[in-house]
Protein backbone atom coordinates (compact mmCIF):
# COMPACT_ATOMS: atom_id res chain seq x y z
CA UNK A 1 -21.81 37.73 -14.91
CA UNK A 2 -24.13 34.62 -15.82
CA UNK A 3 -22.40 34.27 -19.31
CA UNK A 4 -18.96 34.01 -17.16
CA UNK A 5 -20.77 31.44 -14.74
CA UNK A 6 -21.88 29.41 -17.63
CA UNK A 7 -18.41 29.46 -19.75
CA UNK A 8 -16.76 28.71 -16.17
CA UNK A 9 -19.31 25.96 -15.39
CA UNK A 10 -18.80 24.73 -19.28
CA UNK A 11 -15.86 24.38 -19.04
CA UNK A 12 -15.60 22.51 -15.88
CA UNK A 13 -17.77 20.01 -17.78
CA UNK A 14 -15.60 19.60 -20.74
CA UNK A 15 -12.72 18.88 -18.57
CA UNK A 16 -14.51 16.22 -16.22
CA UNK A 17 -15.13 14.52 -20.18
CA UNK A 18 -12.22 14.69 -21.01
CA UNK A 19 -10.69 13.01 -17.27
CA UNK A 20 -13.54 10.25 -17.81
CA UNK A 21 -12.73 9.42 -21.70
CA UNK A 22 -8.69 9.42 -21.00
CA UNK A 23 -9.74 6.76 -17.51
CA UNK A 24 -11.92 4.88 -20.02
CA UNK A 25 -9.76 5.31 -23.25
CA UNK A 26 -6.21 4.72 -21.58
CA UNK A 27 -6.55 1.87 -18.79
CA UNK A 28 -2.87 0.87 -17.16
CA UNK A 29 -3.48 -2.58 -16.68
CA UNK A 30 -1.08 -5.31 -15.28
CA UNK A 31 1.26 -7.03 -17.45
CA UNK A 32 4.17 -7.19 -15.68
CA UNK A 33 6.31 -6.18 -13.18
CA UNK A 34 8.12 -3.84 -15.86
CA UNK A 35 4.85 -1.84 -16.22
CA UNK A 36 4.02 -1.58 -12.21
CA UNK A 37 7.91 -0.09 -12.38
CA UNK A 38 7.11 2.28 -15.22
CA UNK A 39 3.95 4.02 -13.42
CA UNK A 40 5.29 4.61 -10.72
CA UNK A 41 8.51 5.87 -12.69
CA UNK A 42 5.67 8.33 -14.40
CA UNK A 43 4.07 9.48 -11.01
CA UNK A 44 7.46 9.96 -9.44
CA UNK A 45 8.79 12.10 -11.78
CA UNK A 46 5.64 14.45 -12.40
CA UNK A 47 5.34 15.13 -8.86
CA UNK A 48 2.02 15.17 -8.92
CA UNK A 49 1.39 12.25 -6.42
CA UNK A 50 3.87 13.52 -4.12
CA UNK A 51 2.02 17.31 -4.29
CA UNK A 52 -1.23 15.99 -3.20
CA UNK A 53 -0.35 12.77 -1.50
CA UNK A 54 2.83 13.94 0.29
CA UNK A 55 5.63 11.20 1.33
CA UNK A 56 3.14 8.52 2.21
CA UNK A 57 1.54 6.98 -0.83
CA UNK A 58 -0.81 5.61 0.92
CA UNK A 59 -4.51 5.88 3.42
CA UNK A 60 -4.77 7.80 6.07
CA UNK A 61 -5.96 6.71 9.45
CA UNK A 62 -8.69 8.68 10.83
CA UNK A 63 -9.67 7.30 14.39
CA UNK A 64 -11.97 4.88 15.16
CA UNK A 65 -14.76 6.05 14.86
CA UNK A 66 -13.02 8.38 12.37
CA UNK A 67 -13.19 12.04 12.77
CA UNK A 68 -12.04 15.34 10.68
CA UNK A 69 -8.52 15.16 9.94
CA UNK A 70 -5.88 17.14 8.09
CA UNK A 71 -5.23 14.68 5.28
CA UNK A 72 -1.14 14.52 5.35
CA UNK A 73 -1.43 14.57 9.11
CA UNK A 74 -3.72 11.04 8.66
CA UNK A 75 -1.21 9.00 6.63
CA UNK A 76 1.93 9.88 9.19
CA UNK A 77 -0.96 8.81 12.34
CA UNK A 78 -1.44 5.53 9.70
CA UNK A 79 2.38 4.55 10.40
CA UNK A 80 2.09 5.35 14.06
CA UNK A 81 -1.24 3.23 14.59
CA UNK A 82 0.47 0.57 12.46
CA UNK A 83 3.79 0.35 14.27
CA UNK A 84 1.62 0.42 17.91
CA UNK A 85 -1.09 -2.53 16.48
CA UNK A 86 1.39 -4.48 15.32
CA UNK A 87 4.13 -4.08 18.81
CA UNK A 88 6.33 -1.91 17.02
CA UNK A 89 6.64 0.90 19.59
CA UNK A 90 8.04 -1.85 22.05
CA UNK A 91 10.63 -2.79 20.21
CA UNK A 92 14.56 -1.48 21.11
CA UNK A 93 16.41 1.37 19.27
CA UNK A 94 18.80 -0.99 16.50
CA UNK A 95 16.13 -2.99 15.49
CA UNK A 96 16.43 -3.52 11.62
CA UNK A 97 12.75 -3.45 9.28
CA UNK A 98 12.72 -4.28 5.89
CA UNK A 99 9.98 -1.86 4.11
CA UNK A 100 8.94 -3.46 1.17
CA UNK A 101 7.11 -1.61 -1.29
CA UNK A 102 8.51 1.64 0.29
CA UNK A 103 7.87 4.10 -1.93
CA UNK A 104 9.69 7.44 -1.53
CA UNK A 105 10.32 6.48 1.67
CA UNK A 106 8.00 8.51 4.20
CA UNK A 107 6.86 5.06 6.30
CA UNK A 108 11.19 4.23 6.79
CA UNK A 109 11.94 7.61 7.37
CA UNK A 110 9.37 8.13 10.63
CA UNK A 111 10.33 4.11 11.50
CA UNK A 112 14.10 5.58 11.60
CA UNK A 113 13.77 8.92 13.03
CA UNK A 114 10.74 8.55 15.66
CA UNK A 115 11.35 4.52 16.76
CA UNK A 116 15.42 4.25 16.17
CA UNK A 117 15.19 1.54 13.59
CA UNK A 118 17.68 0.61 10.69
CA UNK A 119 15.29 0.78 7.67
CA UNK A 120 15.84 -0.76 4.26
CA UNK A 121 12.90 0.40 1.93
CA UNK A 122 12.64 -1.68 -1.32
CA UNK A 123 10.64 -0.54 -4.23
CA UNK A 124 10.89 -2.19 -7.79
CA UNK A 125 10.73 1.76 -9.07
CA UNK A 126 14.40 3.20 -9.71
CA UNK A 127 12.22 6.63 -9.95
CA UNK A 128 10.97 6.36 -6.01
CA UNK A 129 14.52 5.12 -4.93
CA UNK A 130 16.12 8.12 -6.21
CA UNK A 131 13.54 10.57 -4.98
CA UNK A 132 13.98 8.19 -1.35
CA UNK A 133 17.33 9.02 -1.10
CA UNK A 134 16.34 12.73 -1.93
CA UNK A 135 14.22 12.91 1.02
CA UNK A 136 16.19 11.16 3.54
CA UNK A 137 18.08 13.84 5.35
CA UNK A 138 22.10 12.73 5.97
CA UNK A 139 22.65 10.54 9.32
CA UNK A 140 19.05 8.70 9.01
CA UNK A 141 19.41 5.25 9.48
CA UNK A 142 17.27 4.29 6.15
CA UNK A 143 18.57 2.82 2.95
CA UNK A 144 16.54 2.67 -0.16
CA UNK A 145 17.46 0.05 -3.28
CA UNK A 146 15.50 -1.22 -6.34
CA UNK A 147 14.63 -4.74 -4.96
CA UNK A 148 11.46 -7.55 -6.76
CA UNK A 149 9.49 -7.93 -3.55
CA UNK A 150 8.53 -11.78 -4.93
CA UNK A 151 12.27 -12.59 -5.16
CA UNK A 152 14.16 -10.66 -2.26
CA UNK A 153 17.63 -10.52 -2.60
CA UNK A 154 18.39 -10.63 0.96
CA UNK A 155 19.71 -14.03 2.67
CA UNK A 156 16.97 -16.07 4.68
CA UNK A 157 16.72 -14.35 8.58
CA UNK A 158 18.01 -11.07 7.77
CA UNK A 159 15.75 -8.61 9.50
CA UNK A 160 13.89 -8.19 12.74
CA UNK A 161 10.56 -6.85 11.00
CA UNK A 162 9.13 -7.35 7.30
CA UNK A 163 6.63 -4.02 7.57
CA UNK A 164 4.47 -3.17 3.87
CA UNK A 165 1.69 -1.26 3.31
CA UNK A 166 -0.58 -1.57 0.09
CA UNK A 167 2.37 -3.36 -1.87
CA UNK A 168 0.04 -6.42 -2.13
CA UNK A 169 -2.53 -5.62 -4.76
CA UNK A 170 0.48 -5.72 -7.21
CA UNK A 171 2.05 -8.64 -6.27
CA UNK A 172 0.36 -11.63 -9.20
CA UNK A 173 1.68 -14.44 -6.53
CA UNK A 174 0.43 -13.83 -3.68
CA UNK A 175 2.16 -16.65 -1.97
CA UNK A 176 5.19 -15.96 -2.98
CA UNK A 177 4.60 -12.62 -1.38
CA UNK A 178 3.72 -14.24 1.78
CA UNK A 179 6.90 -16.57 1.41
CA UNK A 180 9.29 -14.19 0.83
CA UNK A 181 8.58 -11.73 3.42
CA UNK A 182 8.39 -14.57 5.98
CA UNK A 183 11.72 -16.42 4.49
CA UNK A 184 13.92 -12.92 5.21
CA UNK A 185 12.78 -12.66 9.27
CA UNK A 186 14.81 -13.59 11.75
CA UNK A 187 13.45 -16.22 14.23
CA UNK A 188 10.91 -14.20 16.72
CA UNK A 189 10.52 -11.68 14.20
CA UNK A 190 7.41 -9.50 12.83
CA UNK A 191 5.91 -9.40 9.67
CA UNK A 192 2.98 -6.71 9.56
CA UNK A 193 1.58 -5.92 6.58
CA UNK A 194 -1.11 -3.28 5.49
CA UNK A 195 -3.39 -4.04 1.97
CA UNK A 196 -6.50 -3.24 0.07
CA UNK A 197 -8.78 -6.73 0.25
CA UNK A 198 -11.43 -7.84 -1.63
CA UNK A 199 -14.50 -9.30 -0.10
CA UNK A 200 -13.76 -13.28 0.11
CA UNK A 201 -15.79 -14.56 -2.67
CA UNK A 202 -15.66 -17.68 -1.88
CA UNK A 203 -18.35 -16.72 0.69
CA UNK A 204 -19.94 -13.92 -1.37
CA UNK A 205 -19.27 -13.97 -5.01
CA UNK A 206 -19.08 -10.81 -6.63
CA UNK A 207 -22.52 -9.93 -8.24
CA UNK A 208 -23.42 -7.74 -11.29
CA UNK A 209 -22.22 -4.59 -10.36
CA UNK A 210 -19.52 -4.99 -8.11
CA UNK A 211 -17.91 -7.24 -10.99
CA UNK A 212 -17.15 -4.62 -14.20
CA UNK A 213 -16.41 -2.38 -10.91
CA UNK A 214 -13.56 -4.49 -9.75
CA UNK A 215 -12.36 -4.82 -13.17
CA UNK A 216 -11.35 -1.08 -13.37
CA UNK A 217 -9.83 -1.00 -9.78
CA UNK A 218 -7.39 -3.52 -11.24
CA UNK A 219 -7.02 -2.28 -14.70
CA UNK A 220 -6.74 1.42 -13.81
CA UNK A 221 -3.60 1.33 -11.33
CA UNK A 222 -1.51 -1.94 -12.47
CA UNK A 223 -3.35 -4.38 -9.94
CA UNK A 224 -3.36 -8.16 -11.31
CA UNK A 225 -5.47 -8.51 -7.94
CA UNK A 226 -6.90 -8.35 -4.61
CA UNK A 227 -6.32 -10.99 -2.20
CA UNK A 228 -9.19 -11.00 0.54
CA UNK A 229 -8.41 -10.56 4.17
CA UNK A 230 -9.12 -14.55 4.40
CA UNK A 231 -7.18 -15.85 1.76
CA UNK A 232 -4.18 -13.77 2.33
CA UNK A 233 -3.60 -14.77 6.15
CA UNK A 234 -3.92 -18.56 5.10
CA UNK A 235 -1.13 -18.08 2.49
CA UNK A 236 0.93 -16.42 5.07
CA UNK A 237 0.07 -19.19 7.88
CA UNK A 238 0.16 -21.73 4.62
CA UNK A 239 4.26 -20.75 4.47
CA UNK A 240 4.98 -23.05 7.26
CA UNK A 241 6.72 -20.37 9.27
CA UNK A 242 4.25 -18.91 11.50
CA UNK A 243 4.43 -19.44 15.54
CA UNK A 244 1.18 -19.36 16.66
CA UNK A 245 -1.85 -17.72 14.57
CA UNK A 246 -2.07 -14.96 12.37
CA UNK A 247 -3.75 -11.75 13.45
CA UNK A 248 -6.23 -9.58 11.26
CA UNK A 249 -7.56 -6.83 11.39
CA UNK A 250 -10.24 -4.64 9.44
CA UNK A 251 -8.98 -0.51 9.14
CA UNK A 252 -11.48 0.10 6.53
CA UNK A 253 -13.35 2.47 8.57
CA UNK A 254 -10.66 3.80 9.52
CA UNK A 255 -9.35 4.69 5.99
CA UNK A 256 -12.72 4.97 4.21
CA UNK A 257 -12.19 8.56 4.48
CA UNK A 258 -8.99 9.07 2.29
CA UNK A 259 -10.47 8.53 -0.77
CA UNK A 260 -13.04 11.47 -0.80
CA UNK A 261 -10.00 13.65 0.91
CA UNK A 262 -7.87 12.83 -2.17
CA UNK A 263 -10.23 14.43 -4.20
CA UNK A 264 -11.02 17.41 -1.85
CA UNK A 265 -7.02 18.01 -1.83
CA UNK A 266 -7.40 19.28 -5.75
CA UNK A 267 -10.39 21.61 -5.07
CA UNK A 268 -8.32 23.60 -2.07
CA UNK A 269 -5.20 23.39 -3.39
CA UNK A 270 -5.62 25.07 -6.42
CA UNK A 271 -1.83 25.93 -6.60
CA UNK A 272 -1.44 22.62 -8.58
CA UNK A 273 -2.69 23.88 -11.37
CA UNK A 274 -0.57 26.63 -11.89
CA UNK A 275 2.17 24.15 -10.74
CA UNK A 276 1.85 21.50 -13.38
CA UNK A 277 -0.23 23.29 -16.05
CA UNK A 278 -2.86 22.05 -18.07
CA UNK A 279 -1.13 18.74 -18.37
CA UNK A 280 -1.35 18.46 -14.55
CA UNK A 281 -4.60 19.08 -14.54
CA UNK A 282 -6.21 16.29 -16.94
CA UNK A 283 -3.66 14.02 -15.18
CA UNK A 284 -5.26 14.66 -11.84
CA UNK A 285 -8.70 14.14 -13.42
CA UNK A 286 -7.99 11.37 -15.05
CA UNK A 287 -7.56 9.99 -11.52
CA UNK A 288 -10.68 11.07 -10.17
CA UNK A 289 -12.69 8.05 -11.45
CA UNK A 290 -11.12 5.67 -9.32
CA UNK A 291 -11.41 7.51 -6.29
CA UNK A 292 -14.92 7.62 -6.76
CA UNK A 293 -15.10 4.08 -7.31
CA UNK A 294 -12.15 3.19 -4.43
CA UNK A 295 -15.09 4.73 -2.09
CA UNK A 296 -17.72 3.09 -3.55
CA UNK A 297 -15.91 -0.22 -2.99
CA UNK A 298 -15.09 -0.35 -0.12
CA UNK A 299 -17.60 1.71 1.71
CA UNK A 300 -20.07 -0.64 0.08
CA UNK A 301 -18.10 -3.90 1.11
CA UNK A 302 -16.64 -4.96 -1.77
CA UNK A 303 -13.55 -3.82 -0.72
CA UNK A 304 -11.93 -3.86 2.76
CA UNK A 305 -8.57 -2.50 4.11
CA UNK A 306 -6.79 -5.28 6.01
CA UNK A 307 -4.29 -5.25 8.95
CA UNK A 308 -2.37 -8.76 9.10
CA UNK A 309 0.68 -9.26 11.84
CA UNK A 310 2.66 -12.69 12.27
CA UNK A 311 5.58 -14.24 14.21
CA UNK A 312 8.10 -15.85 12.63
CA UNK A 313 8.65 -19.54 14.39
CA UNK A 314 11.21 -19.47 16.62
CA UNK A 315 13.06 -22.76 16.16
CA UNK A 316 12.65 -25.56 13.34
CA UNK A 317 10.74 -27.45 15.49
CA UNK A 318 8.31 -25.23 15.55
CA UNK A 319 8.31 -24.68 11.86
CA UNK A 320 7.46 -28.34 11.62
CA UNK A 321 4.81 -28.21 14.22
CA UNK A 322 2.73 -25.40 12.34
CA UNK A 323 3.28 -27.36 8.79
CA UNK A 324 1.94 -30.05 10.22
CA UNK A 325 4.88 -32.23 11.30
CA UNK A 326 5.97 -33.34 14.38
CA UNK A 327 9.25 -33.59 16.35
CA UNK A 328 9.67 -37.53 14.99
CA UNK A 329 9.83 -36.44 11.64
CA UNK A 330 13.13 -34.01 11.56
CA UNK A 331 15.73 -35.44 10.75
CA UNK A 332 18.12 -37.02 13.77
């Protein structure tokens, strides 16, 4: 019985090696939109996101103060919380949301089915499109296309709501992020908008350690980088279409939980494994790293999880009036 114990615990060692040298061996850095496209391609097609992660590709909310939560159940109460902070839930039945950075689609689908909206989820992966449409049971009123989030090909004022969660850390202009999503709402509409933050260093630089740390949060999932909570409301007030002020808010309480939950989803559900085989398996590990250091981040502050919601300005006057102008200088 202790020989079994030691070959079982041997082995366990050998493959945690093997996870850590193919994370430090085989980084997926950003070069391009092309190769954000082609990883998600890869994790949409060995279903080995979806297993664990479900339809929601993203945190979980937990409460405030966060409490014990069945993990799937956290990332549909996410969209709910989201849709309430920003003054979703008020809106009418008919009222059209562009999802950008939808992924397969489980944020549109419960914006269409529980809230009555007509959803258009964009995603620059053909892989998540097709598996979108897979999901999306006949008569729902959400669409799914292959769209560049930084160059939308929707006319200016198209929808009622721009809604994205954790599309930003991929995006290498942020400010044409901002503009984009702020060029396609209507007049009075919503942009709200979900996203891992780093700390503002222009307050706190980064110091030795959190440095080579942020490095591999980048380099291991396709990031070119994080915007800080800070920085990225000023480029969205900086587009010139804002009414009024743009709210923030910080969920990374809130979230801080996922991370440890996404590894905790491997250990009970050990049905993967005979799911996606031994391949499957050092996959998964190799992911373990940066959940380790995702928690470390941003439980230690290096890292925050920001909420940001805006109004688009009404009338060209009042485009003017947030840029700066004023009612003499539009044209007569």
């Amino acid at each position: 019985m202790f020989n079994l114990f030691l070959i079982i615990i041997s082995l366990l060692l050998f493959a945690l090696l093997l996870g850590l040298a193919l994370y430090l061996l085989s980084p997926r850095k950003y070069q391009s939109a092309d190769s954000v496209a082609s990883s998600y391609d890869d994790w949409t097609n060995d279903g080995i996101l979806e297993f664990y992660w479900g339809e929601h590709i993203h945190l979980g909310h937990y409460g405030s103060p966060p409490q014990p939560k069945d993990f799937l159940k956290a990332k549909e109460d996410f969209v709910h919380e989201m849709a309430r902070w920003g003054g979703l839930d008020r809106l009418p039945p008919g009222t059209t949301v562009l999802d950008v950075g939808c992924g397969i689609g489980g944020s549109s689908r419960i914006l269409a089915r529980d809230y009555g909206f007509a959803v258009t989820g964009i995603t620059i992966s053909q892989e998540q499109v097709k598996r979108a449409q897979e999901l999306t049971p006949e008569g729902l009123s959400a669409q799914f296309q292959v769209d560049d989030a930084l160059a939308l090909s929707f006319p200016d004022a198209s929808f009622d709501v721009v809604w994205s969660i954790e599309a930003g850390p991929h995006m290498p202009d942020k400010a044409q992020y901002a503009r984009e999503m702020m060029r396609v709402l209507k007049p009075g509409g919503i942009l709200v908008v979900a996203d891992w933050n780093q700390r503002d260093d222009r307050q706190k630089p980064l110091n030795f350690w959190e440095k080579p740390v942020m490095r591999q949060l980048l380099d291991q999932w396709s990031h070119p980088a994080f915007s800080s909570i800070e920085g990225f409301a000023e480029l969205i007030e900086e587009t010139g279409l804002v009414s009024g002020e743009v709210s923030t808010a910080d969920w990374t309480a809130e979230t801080l939980p996922s991370w440890l939950d996404s590894i905790w989803q491997g250990i009970i559900r050990p049905q993967g494994i005979i799911r996606f085989g031994v391949t499957g398996f050092i996959k998964s590990l190799r992911e373990v790293p940066t959940f380790v250091l995702m928690r470390l981040a941003f439980g230690a502050g290096l890292c925050r999880f920001g909420m940001f919601r805006a109004v688009r300005a009404a009338s060209p006057v009042e485009e003017m009036a947030v840029s700066g102008q004023t009612s003499e200088a539009l044209p007569k």
